[in-house]
C-alpha atoms as a PDB file:
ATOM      1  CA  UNK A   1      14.806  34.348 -14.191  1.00  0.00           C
ATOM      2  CA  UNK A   2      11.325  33.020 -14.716  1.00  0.00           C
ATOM      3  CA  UNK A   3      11.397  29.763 -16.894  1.00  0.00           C
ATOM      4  CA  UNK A   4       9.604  29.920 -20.124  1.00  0.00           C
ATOM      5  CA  UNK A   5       6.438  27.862 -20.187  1.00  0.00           C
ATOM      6  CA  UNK A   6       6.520  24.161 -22.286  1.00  0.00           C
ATOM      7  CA  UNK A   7       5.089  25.925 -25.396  1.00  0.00           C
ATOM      8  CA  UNK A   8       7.549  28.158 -25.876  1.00  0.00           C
ATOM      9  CA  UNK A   9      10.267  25.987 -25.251  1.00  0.00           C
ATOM     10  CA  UNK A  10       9.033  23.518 -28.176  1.00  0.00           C
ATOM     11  CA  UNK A  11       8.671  26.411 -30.325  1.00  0.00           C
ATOM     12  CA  UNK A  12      12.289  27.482 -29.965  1.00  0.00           C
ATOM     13  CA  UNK A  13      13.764  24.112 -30.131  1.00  0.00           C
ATOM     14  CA  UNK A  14      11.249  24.082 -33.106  1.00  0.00           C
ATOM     15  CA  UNK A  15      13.324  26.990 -34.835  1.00  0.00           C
ATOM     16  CA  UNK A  16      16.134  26.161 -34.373  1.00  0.00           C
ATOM     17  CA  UNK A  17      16.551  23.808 -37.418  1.00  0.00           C
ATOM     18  CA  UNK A  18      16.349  25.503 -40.210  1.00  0.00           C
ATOM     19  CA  UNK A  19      15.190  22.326 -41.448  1.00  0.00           C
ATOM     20  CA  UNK A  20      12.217  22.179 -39.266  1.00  0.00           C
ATOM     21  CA  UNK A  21      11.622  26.006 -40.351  1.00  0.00           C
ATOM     22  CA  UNK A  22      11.900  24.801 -44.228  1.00  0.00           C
ATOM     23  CA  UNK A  23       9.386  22.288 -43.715  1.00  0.00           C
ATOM     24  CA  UNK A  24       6.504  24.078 -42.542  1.00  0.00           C
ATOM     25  CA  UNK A  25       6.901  26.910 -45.079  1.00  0.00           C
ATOM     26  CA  UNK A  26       6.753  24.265 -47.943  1.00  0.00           C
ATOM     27  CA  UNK A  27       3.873  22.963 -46.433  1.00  0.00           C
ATOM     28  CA  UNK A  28       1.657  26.135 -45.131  1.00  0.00           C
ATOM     29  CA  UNK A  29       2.878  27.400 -48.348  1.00  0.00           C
ATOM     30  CA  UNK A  30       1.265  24.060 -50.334  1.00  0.00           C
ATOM     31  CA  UNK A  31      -2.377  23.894 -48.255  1.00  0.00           C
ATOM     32  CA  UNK A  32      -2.817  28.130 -48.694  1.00  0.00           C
ATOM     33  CA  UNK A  33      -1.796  27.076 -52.949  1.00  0.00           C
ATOM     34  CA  UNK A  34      -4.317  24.547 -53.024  1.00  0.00           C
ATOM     35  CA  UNK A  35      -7.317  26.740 -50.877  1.00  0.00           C
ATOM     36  CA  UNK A  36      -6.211  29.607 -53.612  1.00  0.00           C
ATOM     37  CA  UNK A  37      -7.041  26.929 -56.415  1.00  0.00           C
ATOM     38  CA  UNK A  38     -10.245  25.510 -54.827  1.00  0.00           C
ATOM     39  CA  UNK A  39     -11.548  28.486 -53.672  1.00  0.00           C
ATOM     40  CA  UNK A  40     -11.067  29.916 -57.883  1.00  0.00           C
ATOM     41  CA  UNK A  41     -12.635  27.037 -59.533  1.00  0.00           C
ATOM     42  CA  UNK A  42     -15.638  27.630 -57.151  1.00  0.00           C
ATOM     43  CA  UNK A  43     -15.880  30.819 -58.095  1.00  0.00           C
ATOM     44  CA  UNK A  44     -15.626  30.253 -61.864  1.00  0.00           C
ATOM     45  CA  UNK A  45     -17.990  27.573 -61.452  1.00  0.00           C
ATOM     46  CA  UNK A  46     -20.362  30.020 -59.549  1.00  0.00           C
ATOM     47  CA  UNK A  47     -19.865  32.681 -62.845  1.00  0.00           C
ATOM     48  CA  UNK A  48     -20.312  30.197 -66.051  1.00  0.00           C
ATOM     49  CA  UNK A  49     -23.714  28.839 -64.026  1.00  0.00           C
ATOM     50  CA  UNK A  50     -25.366  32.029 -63.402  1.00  0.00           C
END
């Protein structure tokens, strides 16, 4: 059996805590809240001034 290359061996050690798996959620899940946020005030900002 061909061994899997060095990417995908870090990825499934990776997964394998559900720890790991916790963390990144809470985090991807934090930066894509705070684009939301940014991304609406611009817009708002972009209504009221026109």
């Amino acid at each position: 059996m061909k061994r899997p290359c060095a990417l995908a061996e870090w990825l499934f050690r990776f997964a394998s805590s559900q720890k790991n798996v916790d963390r990144l959620a809470m985090w991807l899940g934090g930066t894509v809240s705070i684009v939301g946020v940014v991304l609406a005030i611009v817009i708002l900002v972009m209504l009221i001034l026109r």
